[in-house]
C-alpha atoms as a PDB file:
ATOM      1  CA  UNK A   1       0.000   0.000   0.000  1.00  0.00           C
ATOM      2  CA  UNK A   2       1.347   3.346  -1.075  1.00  0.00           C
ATOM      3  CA  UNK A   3       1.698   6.677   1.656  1.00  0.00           C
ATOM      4  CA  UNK A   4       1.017   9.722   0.336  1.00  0.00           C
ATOM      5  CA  UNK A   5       1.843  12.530   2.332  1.00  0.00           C
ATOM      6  CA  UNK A   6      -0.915  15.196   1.482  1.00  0.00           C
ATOM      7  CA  UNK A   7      -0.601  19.044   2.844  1.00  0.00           C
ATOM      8  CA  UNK A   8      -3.119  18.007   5.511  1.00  0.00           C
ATOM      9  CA  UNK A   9      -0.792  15.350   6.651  1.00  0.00           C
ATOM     10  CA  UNK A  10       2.056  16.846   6.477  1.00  0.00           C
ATOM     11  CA  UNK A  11       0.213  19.570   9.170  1.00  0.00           C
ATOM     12  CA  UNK A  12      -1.248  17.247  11.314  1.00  0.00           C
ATOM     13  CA  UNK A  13       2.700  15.855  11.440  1.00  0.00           C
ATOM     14  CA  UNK A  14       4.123  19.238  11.901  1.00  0.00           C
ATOM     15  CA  UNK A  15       1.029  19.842  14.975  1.00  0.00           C
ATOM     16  CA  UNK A  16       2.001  16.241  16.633  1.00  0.00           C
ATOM     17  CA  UNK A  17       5.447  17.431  17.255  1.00  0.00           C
ATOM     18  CA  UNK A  18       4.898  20.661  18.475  1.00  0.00           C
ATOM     19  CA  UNK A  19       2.642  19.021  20.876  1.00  0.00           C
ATOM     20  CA  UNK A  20       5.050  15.925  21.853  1.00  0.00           C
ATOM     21  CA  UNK A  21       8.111  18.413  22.235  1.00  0.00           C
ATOM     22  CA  UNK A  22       5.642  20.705  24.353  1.00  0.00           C
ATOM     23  CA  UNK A  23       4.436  17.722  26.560  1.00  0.00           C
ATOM     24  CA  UNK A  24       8.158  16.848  26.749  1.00  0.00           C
ATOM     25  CA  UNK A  25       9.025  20.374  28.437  1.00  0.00           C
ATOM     26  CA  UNK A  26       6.346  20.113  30.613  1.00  0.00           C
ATOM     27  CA  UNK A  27       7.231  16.406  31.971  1.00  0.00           C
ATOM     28  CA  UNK A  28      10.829  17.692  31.962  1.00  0.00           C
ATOM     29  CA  UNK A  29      10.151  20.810  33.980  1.00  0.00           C
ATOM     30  CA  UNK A  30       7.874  18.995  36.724  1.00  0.00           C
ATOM     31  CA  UNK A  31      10.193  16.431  36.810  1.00  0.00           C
ATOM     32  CA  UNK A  32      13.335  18.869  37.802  1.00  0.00           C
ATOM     33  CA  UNK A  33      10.461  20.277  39.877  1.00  0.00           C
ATOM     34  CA  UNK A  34       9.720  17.464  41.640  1.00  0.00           C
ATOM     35  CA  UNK A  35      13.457  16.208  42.030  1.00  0.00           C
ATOM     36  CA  UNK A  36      14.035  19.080  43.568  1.00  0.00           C
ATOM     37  CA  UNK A  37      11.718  19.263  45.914  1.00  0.00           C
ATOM     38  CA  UNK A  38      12.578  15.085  46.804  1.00  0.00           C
ATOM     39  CA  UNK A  39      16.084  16.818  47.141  1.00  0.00           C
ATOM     40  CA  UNK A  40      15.143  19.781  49.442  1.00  0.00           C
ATOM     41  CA  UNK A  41      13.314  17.498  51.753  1.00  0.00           C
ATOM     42  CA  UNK A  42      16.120  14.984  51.576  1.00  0.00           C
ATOM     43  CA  UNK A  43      18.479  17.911  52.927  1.00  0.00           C
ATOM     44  CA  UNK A  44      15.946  19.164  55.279  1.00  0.00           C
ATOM     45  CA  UNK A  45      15.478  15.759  57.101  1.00  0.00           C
ATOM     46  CA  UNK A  46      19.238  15.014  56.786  1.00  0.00           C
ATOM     47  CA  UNK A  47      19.920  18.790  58.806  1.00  0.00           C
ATOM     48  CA  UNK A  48      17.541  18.224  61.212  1.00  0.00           C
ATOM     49  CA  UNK A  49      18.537  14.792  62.283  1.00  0.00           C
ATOM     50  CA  UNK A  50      22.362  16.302  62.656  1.00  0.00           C
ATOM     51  CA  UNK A  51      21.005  19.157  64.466  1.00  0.00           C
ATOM     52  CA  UNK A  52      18.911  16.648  67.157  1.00  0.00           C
ATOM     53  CA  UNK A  53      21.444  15.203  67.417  1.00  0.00           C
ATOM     54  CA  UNK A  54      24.132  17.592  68.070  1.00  0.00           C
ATOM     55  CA  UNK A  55      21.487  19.502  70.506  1.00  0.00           C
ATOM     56  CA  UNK A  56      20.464  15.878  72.208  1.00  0.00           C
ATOM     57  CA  UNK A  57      24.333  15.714  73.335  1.00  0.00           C
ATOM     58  CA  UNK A  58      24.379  18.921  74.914  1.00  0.00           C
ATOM     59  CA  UNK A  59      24.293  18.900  78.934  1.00  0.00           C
ATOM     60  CA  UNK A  60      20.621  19.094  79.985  1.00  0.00           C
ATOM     61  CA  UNK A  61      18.681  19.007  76.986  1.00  0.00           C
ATOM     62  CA  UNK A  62      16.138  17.203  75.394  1.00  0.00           C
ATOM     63  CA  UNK A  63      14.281  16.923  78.464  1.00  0.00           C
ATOM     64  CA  UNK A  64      10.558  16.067  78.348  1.00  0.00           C
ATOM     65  CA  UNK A  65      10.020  14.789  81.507  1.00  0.00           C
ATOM     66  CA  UNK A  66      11.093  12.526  84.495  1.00  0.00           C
ATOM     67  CA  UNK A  67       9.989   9.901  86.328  1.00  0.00           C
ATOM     68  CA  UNK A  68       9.805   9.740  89.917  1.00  0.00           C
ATOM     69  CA  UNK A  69      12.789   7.183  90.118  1.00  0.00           C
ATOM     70  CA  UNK A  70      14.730   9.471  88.154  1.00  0.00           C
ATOM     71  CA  UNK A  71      14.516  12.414  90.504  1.00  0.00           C
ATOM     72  CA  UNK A  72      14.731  10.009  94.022  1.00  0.00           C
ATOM     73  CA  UNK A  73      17.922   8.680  92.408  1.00  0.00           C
ATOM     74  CA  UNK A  74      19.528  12.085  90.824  1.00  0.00           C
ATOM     75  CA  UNK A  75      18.373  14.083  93.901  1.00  0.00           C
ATOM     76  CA  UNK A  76      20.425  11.566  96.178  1.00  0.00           C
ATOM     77  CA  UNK A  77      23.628  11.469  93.828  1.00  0.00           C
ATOM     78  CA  UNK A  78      23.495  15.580  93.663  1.00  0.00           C
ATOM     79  CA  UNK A  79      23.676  15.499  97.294  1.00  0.00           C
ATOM     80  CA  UNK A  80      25.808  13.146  97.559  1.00  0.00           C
ATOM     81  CA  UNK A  81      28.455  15.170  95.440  1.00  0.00           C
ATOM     82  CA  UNK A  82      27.814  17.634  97.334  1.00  0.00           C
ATOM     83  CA  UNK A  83      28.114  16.477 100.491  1.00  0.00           C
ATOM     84  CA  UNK A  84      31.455  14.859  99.393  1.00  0.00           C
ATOM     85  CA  UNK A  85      32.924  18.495  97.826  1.00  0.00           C
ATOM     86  CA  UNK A  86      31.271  20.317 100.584  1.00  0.00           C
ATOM     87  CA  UNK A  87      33.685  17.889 103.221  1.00  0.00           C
ATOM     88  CA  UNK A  88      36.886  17.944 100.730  1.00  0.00           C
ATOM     89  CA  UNK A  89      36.934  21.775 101.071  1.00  0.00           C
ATOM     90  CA  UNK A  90      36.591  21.848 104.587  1.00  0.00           C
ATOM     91  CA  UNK A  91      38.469  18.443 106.114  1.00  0.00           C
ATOM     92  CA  UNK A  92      42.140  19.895 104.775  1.00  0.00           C
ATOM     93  CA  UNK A  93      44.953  21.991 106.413  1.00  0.00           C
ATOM     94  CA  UNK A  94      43.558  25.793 106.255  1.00  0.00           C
ATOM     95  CA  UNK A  95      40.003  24.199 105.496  1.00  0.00           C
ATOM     96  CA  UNK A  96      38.833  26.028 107.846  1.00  0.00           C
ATOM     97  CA  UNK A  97      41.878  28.485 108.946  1.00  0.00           C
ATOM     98  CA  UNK A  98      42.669  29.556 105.945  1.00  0.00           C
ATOM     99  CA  UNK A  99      39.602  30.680 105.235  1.00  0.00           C
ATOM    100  CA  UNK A 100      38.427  34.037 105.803  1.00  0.00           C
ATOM    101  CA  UNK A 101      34.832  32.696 105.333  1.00  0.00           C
ATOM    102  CA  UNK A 102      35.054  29.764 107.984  1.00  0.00           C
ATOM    103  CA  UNK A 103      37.937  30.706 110.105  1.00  0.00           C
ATOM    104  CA  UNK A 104      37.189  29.957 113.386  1.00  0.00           C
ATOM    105  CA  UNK A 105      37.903  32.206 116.726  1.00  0.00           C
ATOM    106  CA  UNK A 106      37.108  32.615 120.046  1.00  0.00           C
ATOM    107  CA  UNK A 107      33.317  31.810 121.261  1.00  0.00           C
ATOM    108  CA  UNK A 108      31.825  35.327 121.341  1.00  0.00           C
ATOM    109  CA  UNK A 109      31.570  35.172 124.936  1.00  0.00           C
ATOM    110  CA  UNK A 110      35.293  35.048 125.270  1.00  0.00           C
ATOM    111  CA  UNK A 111      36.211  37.981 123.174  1.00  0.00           C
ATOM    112  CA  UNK A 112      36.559  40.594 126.369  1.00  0.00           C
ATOM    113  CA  UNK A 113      39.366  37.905 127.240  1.00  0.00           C
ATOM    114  CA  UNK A 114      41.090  37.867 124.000  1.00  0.00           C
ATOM    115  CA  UNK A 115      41.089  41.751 123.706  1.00  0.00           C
ATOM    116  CA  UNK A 116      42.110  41.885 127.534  1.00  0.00           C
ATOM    117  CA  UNK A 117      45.147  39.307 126.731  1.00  0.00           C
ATOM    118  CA  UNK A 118      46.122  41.209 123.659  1.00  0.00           C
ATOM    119  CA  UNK A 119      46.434  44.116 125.446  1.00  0.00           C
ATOM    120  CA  UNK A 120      48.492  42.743 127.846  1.00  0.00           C
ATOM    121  CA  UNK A 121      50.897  40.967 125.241  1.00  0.00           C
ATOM    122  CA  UNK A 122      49.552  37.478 125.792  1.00  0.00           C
ATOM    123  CA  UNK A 123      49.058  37.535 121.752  1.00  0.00           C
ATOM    124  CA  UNK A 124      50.454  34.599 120.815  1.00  0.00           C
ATOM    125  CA  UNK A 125      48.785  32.556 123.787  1.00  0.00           C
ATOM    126  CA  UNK A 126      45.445  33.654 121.886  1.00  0.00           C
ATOM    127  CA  UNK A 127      46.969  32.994 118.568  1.00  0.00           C
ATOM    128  CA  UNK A 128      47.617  29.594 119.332  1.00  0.00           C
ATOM    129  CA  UNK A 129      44.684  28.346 120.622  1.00  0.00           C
ATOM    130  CA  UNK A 130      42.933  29.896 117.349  1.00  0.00           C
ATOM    131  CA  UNK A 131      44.698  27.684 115.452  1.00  0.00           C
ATOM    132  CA  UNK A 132      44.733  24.522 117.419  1.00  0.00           C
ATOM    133  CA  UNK A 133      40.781  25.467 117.503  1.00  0.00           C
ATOM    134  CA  UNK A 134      40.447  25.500 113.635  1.00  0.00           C
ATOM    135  CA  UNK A 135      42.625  22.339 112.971  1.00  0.00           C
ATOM    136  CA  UNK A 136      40.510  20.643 115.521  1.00  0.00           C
ATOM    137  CA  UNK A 137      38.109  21.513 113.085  1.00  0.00           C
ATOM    138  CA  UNK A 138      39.189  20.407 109.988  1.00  0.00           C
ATOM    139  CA  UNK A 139      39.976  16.841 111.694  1.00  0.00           C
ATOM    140  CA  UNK A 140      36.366  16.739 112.814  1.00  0.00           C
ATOM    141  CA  UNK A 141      34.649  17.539 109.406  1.00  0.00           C
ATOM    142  CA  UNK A 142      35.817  14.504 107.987  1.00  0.00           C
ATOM    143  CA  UNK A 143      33.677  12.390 110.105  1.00  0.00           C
ATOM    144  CA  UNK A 144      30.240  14.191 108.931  1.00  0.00           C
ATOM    145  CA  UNK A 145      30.288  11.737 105.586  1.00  0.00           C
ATOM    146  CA  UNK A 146      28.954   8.740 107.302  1.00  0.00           C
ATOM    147  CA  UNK A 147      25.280  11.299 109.123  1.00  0.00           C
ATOM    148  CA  UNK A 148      24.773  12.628 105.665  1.00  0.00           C
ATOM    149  CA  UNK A 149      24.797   9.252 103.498  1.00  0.00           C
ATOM    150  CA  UNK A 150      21.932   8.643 106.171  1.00  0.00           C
ATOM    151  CA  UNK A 151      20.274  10.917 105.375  1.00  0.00           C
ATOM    152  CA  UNK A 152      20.504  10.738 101.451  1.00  0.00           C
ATOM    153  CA  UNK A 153      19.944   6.964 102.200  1.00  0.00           C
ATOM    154  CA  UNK A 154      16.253   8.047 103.799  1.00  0.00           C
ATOM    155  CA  UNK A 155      15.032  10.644 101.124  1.00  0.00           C
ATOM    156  CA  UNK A 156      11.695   9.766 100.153  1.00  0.00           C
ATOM    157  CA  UNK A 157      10.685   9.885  96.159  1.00  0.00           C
ATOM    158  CA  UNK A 158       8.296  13.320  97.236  1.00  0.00           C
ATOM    159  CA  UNK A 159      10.946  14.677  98.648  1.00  0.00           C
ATOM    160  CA  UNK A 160      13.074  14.438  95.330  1.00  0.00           C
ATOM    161  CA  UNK A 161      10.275  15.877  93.347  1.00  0.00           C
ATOM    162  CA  UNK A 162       9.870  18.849  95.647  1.00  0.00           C
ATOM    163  CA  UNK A 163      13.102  19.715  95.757  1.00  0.00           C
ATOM    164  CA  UNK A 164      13.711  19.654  92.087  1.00  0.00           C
ATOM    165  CA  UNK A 165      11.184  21.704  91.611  1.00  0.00           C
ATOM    166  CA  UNK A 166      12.708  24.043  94.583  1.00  0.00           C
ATOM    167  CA  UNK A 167      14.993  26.533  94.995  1.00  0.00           C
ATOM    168  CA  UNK A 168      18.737  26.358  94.179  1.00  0.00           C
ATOM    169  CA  UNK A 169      19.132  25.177  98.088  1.00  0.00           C
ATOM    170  CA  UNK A 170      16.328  23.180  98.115  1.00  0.00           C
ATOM    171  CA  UNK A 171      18.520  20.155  99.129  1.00  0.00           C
ATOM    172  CA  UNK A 172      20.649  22.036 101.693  1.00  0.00           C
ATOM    173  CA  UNK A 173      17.515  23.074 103.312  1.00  0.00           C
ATOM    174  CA  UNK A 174      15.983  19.183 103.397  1.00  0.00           C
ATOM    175  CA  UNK A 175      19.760  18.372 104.673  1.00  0.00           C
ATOM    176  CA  UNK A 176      19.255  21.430 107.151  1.00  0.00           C
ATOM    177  CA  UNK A 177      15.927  19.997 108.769  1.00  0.00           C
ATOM    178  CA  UNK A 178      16.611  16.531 108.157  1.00  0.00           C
ATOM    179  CA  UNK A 179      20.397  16.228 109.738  1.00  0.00           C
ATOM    180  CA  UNK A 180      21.151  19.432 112.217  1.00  0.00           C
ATOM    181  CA  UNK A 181      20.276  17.706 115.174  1.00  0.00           C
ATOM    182  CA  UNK A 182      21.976  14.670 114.286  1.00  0.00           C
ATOM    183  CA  UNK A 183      24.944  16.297 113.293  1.00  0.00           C
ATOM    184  CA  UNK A 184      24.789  18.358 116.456  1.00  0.00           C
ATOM    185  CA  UNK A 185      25.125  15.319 118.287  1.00  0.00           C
ATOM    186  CA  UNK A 186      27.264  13.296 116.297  1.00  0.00           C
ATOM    187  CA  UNK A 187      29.635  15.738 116.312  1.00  0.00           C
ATOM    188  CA  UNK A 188      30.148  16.939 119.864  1.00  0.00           C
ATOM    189  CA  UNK A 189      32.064  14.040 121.020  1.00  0.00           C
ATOM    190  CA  UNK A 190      34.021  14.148 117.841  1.00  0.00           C
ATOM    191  CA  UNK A 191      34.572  17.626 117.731  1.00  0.00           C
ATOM    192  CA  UNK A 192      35.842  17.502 121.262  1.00  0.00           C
ATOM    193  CA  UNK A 193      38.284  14.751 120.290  1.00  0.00           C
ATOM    194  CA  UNK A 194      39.857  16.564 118.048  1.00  0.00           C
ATOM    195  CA  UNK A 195      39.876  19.449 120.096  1.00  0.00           C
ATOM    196  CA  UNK A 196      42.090  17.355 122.508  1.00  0.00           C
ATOM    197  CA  UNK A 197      44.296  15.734 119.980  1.00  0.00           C
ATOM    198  CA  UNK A 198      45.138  19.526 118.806  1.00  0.00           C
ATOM    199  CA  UNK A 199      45.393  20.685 122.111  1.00  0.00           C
ATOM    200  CA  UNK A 200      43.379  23.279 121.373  1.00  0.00           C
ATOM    201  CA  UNK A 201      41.417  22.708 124.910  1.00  0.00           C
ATOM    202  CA  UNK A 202      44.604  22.781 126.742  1.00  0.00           C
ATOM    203  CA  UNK A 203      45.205  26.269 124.969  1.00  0.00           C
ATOM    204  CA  UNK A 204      41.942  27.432 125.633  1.00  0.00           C
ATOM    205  CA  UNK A 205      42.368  27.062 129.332  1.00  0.00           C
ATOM    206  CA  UNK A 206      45.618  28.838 129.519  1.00  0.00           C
ATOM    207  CA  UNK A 207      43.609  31.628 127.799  1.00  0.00           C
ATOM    208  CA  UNK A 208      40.931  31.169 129.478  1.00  0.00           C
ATOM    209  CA  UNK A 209      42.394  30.843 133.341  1.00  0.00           C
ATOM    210  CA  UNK A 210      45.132  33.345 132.453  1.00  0.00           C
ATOM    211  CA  UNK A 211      42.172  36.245 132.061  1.00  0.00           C
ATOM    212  CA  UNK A 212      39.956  34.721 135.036  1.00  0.00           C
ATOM    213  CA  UNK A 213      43.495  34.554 137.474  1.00  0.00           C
ATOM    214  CA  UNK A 214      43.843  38.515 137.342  1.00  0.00           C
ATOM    215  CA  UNK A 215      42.939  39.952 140.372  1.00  0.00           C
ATOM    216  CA  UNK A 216      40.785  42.794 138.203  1.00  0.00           C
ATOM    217  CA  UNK A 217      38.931  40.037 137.068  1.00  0.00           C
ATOM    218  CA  UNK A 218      35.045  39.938 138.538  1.00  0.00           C
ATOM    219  CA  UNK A 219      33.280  37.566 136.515  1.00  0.00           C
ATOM    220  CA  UNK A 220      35.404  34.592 135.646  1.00  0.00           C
ATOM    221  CA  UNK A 221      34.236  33.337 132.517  1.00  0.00           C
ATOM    222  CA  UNK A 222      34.391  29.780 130.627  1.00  0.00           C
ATOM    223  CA  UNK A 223      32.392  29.816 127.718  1.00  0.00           C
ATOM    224  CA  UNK A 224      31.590  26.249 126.093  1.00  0.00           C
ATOM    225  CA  UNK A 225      34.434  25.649 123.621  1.00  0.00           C
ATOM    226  CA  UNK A 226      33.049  22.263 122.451  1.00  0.00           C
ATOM    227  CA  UNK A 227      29.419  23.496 121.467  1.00  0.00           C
ATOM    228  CA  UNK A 228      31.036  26.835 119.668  1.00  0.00           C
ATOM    229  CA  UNK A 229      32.956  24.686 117.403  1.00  0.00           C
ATOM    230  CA  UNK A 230      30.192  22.200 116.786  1.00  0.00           C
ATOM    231  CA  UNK A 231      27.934  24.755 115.281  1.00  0.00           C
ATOM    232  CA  UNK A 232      30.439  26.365 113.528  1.00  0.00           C
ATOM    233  CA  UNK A 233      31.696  23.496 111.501  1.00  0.00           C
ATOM    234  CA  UNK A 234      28.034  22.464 111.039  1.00  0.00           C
ATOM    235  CA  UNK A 235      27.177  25.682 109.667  1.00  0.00           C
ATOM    236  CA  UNK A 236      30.198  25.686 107.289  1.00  0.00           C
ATOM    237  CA  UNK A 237      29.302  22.520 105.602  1.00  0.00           C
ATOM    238  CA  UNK A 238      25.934  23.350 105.288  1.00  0.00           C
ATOM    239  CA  UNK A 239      27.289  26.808 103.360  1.00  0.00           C
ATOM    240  CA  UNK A 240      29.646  24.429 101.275  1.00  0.00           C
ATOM    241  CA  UNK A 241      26.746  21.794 100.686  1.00  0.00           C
ATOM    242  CA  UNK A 242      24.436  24.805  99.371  1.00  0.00           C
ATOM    243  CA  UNK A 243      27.482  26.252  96.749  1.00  0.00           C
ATOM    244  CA  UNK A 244      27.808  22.875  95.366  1.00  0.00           C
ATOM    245  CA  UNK A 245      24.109  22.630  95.116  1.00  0.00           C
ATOM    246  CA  UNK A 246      23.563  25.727  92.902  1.00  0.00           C
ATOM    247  CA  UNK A 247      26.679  25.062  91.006  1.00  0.00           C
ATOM    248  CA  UNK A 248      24.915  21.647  89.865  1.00  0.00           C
ATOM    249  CA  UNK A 249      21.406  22.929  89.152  1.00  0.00           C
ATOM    250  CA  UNK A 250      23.079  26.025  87.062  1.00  0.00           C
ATOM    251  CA  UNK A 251      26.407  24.794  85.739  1.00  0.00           C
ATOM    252  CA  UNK A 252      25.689  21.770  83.212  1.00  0.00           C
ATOM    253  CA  UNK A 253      29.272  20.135  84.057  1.00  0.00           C
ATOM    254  CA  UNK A 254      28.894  19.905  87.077  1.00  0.00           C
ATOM    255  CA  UNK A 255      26.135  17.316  86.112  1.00  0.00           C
ATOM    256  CA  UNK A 256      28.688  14.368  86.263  1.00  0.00           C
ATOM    257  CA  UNK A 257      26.109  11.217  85.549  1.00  0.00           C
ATOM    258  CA  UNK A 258      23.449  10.926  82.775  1.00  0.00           C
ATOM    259  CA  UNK A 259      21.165  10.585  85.278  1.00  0.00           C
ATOM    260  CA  UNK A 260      22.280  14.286  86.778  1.00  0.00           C
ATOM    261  CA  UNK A 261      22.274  15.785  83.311  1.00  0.00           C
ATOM    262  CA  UNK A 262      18.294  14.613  82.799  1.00  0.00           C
ATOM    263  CA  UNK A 263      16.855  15.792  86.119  1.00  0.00           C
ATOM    264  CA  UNK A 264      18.623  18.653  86.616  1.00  0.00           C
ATOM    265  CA  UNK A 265      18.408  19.323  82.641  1.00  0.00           C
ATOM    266  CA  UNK A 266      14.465  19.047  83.674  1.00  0.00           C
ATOM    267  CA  UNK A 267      14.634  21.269  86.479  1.00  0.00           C
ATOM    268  CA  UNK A 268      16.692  24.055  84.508  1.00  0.00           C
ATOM    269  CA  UNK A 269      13.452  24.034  82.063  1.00  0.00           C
ATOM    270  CA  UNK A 270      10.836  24.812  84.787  1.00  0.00           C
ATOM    271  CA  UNK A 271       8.628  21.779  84.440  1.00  0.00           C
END
């Protein structure tokens, strides 16, 4: 069979590929359109999932929430970092003397008999039982460990909760009601062990006798050495305790443990 190509064919031809080469352009140009948007999404995804991850390794973030495990057992390790910086500081040479902060003196009570003494150029008497009085100190301090792990062993799962949602010395203040009175008393026979192993009781009674022996003197005085001291040291490691608190609830490396970085990571959010 013989094809003749008329005029009318040879239009319809020259119509058919116009319209194939424009249907062409069209597929072409929604299929870079669509690549691109596959490729855009692609790099979207890919960016995100760096950036989660990148932001997930951060200290303290990524936090939704925590369970009540979580906070009994990072609430007791906080502490228990602190408790163990808190009595570092303090249970060295100069822990306490060499500390402008902590350094220990005469009781109150006694200080018309180190001013009288001073006067009188009995200075290094008074100078030496201040020291014997603040090594005694630092010697004592080291025993405190063994009343706090009580009481960290004791914290209930509320109290975690409360106190991470507390203040920044939220802890020291459940270790303040929770352990003063023990300390109190675990500490005054300790305290006045070391007191005698310093000699700083032997020096305190040559101060002490030396003022009430002088004929001038009216009111012969002995204030409580032991008791003085006991407070004192108490008081420092509570002040310790509470720095190391604040420094782990603001500082995110001081969050040792994954366990620290999540709750406290919580807490630092507000939840």
């Amino acid at each position: 069979m013989k094809f003749e190509i008329t005029p009318q064919t040879n239009r319809e031809i020259v119509f058919n590929s116009h319209f194939v080469l424009k249907l062409a352009g069209i597929l072409k140009h929604r299929l870079k359109s669509f690549m691109m948007k596959r490729y855009i999404i692609a790099l979207f995804l890919s960016y995100t999932l760096v950036s989660c991850e990148t932001l997930s390794n951060l200290p303290g973030y990524g936090i939704g929430t925590i369970t009540e495990n979580e906070a009994a057992t990072g609430m007791r390790q906080a502490l228990d970092q602190g408790v163990g910086k808190g009595i570092s500081l303090l249970n060295q040479q100069d822990g306490f003397f060499g500390n402008e902060t902590y350094k220990l003196f005469l009781p109150p009570e006694a200080q018309r008999i180190e001013n009288t003494l001073r006067q009188l150029g009995m200075s290094g008497l008074v100078d030496k039982a201040i020291l014997q009085i603040n090594r005694a100190a630092e010697d004592a301090v080291g025993s405190a460990r063994p009343i706090f792990l009580d009481a960290i062993r004791e914290i209930t799962i509320t109290d975690a909760i409360n106190i991470i949602k507390g203040q920044k010395d939220a802890a020291t203040q459940y270790f303040r009601q929770k352990t003063t009175e023990k300390l109190v008393t675990a500490f005054s026979p300790i305290i006045k062990n070391s007191l005698d192993k310093f000699s700083a009781t032997k020096y305190y009674t040559d101060v002490v006798n030396t003022y009430n022996n002088f004929p001038t003197t009216l009111n012969k005085l002995n204030p409580d050495l032991p008791s003085y001291v006991v407070n004192k040291a108490v008081t420092a490691l509570f002040d310790q305790i509470a720095k190391e608190e604040a420094n782990i609830r603001e500082n995110p490396v001081a969050r040792t443990t994954e366990i620290l970085k999540k709750v406290f990571g919580y807490a630092a959010r507000g939840y």
